[in-house]
N, C-alpha and C. Protein backbone atom coordinates (compact mmCIF):
# COMPACT_ATOMS: atom_id res chain seq x y z
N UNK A 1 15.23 36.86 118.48
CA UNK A 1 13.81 37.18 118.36
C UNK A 1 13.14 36.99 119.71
N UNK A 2 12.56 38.14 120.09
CA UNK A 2 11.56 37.60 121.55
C UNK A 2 10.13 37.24 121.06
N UNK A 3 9.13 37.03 122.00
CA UNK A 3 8.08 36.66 122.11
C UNK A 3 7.53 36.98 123.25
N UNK A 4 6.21 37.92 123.72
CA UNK A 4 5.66 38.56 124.57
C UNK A 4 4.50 37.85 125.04
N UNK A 5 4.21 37.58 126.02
CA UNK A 5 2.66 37.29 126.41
C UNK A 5 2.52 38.11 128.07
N UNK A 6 1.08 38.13 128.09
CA UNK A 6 0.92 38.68 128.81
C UNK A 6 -0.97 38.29 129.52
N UNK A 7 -0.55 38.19 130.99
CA UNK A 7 -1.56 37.58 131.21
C UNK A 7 -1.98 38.96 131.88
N UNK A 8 -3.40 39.40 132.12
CA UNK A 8 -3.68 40.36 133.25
C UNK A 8 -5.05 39.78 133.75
N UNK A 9 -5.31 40.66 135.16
CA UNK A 9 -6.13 40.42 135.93
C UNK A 9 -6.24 39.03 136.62
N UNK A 10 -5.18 38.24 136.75
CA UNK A 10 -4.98 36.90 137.41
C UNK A 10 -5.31 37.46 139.08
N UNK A 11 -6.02 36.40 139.46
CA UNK A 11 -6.86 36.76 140.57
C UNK A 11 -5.94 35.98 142.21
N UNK A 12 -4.14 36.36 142.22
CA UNK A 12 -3.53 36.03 142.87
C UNK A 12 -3.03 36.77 143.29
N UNK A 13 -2.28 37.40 144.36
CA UNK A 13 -1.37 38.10 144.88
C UNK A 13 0.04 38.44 143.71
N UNK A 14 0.22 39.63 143.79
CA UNK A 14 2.15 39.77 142.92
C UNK A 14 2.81 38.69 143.76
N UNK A 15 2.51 39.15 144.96
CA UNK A 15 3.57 39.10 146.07
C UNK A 15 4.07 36.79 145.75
N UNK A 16 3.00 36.65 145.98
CA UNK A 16 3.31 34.99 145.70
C UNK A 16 3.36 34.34 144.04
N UNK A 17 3.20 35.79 143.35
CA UNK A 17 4.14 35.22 141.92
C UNK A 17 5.70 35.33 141.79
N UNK A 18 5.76 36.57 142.28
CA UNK A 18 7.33 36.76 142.40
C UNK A 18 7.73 36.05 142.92
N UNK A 19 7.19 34.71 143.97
CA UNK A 19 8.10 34.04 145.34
C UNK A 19 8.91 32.88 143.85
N UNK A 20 7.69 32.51 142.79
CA UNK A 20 8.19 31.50 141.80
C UNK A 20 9.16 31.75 140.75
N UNK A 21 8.96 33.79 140.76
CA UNK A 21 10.17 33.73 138.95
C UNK A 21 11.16 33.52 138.84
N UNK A 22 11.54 33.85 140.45
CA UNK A 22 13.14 33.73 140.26
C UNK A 22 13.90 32.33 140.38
N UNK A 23 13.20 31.28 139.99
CA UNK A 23 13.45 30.16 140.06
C UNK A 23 13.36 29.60 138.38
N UNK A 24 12.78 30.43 137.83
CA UNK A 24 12.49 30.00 136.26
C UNK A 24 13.18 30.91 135.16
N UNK A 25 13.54 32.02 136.09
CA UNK A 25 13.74 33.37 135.15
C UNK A 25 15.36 32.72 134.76
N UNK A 26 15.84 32.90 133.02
CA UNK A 26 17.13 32.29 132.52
C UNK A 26 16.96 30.79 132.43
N UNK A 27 16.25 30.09 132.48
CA UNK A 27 16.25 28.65 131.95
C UNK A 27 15.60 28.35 130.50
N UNK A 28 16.24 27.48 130.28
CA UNK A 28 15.20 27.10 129.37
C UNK A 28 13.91 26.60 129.47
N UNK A 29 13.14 26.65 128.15
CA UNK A 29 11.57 26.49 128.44
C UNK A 29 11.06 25.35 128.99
N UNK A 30 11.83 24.40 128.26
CA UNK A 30 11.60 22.85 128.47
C UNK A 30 11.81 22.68 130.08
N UNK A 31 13.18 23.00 130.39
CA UNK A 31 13.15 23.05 132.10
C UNK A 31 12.46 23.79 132.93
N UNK A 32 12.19 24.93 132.53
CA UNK A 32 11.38 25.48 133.60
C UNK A 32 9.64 24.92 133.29
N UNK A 33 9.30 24.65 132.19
CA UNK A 33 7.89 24.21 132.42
C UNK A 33 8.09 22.77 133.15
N UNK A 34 8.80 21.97 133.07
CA UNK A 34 9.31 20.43 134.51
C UNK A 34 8.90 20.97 135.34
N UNK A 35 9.94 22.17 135.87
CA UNK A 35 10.11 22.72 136.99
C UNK A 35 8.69 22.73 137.84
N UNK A 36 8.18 23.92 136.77
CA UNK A 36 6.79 24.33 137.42
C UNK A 36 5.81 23.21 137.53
N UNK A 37 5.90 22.67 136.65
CA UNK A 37 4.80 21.35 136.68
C UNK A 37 4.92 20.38 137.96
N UNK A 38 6.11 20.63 138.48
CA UNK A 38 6.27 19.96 140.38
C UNK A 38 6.23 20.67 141.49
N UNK A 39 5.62 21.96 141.10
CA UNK A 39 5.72 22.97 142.31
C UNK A 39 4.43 22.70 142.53
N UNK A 40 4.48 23.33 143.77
CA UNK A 40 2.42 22.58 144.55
C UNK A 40 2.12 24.02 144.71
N UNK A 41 2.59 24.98 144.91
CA UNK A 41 1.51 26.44 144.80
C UNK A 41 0.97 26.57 143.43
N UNK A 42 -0.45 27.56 143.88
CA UNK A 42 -0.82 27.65 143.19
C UNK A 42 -0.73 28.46 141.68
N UNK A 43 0.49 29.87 142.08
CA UNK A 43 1.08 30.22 140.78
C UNK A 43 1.89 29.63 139.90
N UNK A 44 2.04 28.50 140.46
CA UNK A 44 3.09 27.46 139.68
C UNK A 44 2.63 27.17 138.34
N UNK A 45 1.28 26.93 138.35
CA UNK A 45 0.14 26.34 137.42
C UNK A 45 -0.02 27.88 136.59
N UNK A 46 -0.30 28.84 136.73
CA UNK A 46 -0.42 30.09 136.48
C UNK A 46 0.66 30.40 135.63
N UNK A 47 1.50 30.27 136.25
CA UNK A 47 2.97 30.50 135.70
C UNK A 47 3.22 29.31 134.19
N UNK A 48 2.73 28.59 134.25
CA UNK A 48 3.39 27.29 133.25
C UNK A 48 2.40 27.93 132.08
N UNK A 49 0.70 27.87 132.60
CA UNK A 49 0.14 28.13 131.37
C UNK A 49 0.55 29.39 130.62
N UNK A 50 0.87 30.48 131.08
CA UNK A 50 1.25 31.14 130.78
C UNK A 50 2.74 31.22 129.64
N UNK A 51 3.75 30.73 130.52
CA UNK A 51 4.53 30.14 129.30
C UNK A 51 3.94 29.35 128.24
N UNK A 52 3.30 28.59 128.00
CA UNK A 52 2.67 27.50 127.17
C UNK A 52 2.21 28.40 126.11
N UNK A 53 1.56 29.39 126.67
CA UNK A 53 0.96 30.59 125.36
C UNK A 53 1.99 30.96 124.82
N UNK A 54 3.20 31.28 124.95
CA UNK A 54 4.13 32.57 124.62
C UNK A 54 5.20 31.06 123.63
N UNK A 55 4.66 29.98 124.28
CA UNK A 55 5.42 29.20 123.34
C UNK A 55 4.90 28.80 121.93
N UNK A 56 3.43 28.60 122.48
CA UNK A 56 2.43 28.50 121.21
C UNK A 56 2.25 29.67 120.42
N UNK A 57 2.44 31.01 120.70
CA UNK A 57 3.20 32.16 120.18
C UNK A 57 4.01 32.28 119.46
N UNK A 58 5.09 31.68 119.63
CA UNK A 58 6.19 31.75 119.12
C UNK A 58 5.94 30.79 118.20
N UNK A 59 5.75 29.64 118.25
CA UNK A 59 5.28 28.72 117.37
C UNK A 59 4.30 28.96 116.18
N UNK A 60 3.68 30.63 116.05
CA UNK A 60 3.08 30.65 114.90
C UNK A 60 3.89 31.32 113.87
N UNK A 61 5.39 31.45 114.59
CA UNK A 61 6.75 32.23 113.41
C UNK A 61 7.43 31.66 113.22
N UNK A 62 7.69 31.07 111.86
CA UNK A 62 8.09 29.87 111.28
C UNK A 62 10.02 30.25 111.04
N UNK A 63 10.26 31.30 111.49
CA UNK A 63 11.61 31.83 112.29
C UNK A 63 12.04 31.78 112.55
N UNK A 64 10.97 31.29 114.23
CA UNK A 64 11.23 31.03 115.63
C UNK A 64 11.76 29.47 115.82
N UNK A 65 12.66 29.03 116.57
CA UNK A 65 13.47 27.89 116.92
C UNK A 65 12.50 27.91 118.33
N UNK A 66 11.48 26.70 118.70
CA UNK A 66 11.29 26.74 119.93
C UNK A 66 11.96 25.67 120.76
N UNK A 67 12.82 24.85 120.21
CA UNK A 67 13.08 24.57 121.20
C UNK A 67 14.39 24.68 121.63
N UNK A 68 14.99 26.53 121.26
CA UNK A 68 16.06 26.45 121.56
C UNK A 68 15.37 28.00 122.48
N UNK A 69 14.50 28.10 123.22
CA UNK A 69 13.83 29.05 123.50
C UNK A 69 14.36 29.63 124.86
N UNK A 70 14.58 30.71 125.43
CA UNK A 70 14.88 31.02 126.68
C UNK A 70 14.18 31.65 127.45
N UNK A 71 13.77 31.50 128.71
CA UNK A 71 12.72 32.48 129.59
C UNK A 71 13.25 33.48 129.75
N UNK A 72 13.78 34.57 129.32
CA UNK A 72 14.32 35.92 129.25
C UNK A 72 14.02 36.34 130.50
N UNK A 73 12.18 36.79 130.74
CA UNK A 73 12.13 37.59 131.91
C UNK A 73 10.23 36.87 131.89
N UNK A 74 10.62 37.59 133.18
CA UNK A 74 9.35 37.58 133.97
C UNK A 74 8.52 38.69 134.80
N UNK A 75 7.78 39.01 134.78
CA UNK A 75 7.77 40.24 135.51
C UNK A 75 5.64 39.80 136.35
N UNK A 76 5.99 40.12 137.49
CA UNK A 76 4.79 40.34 138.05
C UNK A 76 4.02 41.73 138.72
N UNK A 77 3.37 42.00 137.89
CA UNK A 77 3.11 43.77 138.35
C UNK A 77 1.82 43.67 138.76
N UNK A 78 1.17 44.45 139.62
CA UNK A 78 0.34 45.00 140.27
C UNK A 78 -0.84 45.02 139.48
N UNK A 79 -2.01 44.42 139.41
CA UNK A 79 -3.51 44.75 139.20
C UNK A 79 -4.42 45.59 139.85
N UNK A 80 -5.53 46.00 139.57
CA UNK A 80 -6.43 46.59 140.31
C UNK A 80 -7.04 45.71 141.44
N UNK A 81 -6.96 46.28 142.65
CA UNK A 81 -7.77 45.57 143.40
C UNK A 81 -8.83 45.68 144.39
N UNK A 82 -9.70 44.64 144.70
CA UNK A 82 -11.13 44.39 144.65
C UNK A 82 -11.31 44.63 146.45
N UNK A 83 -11.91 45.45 146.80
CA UNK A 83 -12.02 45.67 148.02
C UNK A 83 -14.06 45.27 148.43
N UNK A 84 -13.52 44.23 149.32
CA UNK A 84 -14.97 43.96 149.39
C UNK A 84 -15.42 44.15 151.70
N UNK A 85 -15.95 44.02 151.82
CA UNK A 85 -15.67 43.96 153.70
C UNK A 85 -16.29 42.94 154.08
N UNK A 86 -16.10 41.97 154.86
CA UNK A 86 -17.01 41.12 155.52
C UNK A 86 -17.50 41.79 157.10
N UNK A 87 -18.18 40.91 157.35
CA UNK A 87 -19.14 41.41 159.04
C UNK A 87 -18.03 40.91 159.78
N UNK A 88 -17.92 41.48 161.01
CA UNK A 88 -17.12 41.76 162.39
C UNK A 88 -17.96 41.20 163.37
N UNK A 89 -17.65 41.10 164.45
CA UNK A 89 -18.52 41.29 165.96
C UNK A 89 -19.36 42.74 166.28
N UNK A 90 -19.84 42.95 167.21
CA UNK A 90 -20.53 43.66 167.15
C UNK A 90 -20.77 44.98 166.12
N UNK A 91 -21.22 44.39 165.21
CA UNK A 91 -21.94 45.26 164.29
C UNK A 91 -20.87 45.94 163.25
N UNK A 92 -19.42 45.45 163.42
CA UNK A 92 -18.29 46.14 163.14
C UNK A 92 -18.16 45.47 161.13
N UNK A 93 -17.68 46.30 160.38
CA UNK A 93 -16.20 45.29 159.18
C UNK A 93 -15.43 46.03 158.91
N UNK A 94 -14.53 44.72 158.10
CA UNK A 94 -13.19 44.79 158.10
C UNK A 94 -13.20 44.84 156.63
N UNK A 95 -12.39 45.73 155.85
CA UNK A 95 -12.17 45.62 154.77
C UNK A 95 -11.29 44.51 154.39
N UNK A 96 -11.38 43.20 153.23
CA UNK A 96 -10.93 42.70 152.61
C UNK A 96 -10.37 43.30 151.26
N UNK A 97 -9.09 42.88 151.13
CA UNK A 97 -7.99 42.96 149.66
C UNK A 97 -7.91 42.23 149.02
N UNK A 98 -8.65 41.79 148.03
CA UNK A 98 -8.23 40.86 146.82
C UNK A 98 -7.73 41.43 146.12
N UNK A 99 -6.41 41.14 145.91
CA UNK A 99 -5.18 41.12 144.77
C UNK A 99 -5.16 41.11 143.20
N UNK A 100 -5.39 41.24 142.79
CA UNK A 100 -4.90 40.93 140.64
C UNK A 100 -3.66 41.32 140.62
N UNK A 101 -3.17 40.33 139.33
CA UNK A 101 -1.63 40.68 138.83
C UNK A 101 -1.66 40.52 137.61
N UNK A 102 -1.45 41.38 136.68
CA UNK A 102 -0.91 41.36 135.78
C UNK A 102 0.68 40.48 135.28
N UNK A 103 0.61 39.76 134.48
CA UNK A 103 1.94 39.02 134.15
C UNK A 103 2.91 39.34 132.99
N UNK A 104 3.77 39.53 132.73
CA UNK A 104 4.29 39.62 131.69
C UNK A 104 5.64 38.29 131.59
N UNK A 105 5.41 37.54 130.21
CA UNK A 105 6.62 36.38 130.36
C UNK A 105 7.03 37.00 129.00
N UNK A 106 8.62 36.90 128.58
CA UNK A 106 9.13 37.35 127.72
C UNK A 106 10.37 36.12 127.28
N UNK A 107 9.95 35.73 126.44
CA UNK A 107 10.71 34.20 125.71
C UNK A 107 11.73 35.30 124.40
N UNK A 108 13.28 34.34 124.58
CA UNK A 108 14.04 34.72 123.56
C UNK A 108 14.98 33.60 123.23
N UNK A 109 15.48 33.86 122.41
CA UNK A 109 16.57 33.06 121.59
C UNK A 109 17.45 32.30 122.69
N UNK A 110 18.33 33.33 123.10
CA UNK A 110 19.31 32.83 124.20
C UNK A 110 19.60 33.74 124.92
N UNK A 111 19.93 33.65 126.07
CA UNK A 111 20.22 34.94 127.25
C UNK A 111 21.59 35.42 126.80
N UNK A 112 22.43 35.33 125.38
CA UNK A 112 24.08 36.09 125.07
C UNK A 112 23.34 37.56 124.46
């Protein structure tokens, strides 16, 4: 049985979510939420609550075994993003890129 959650419009770069999945992606839940809970970036935190939903998810299907749960996948995809400019030197700007990411965490039984 899987379990889907999905976070969007998180106001972080893809680029520095992906640096964390592949460190969580195939563990179990219990270990990878440790895991994340000692990482000092800031998707680390992003990343855990996020599992936490998909566990409390799973936890409303009386089915579901959570704590034999597996982080299947992870995926960090691309949001819309927020282009704003700040002021330059003489009279000049620079366009600024703020980032969104969409998340997708996908919890299952066991990775066989």
């Amino acid at each position: 049985m899987e379990v889907k959650t999905l976070a969007r419009y998180m106001r972080i770069s893809p680029q520095k979510v992906r640096k964390l999945i592949g460190a969580v992606k195939g563990k179990k839940v219990e270990t990878a939420l440790n895991e994340l809970k000692f990482m000092p970036q800031k998707s680390a935190g992003i990343v855990e609550k996020i599992i936490r939903s998909a566990v409390a998810n799973a936890n409303q299907n009386p089915n579901i075994d959570v704590d034999s749960m597996v982080v299947r996948n992870i995926v960090a995809d691309t949001g819309p993003t927020l282009k704003r400019f700040a002021a330059r030197a003489r009279g000049r700007g620079t366009r600024i890129i703020k980032r969104t990411t969409h998340i997708t965490v996908t919890l299952g039984d066991s990775l066989s």
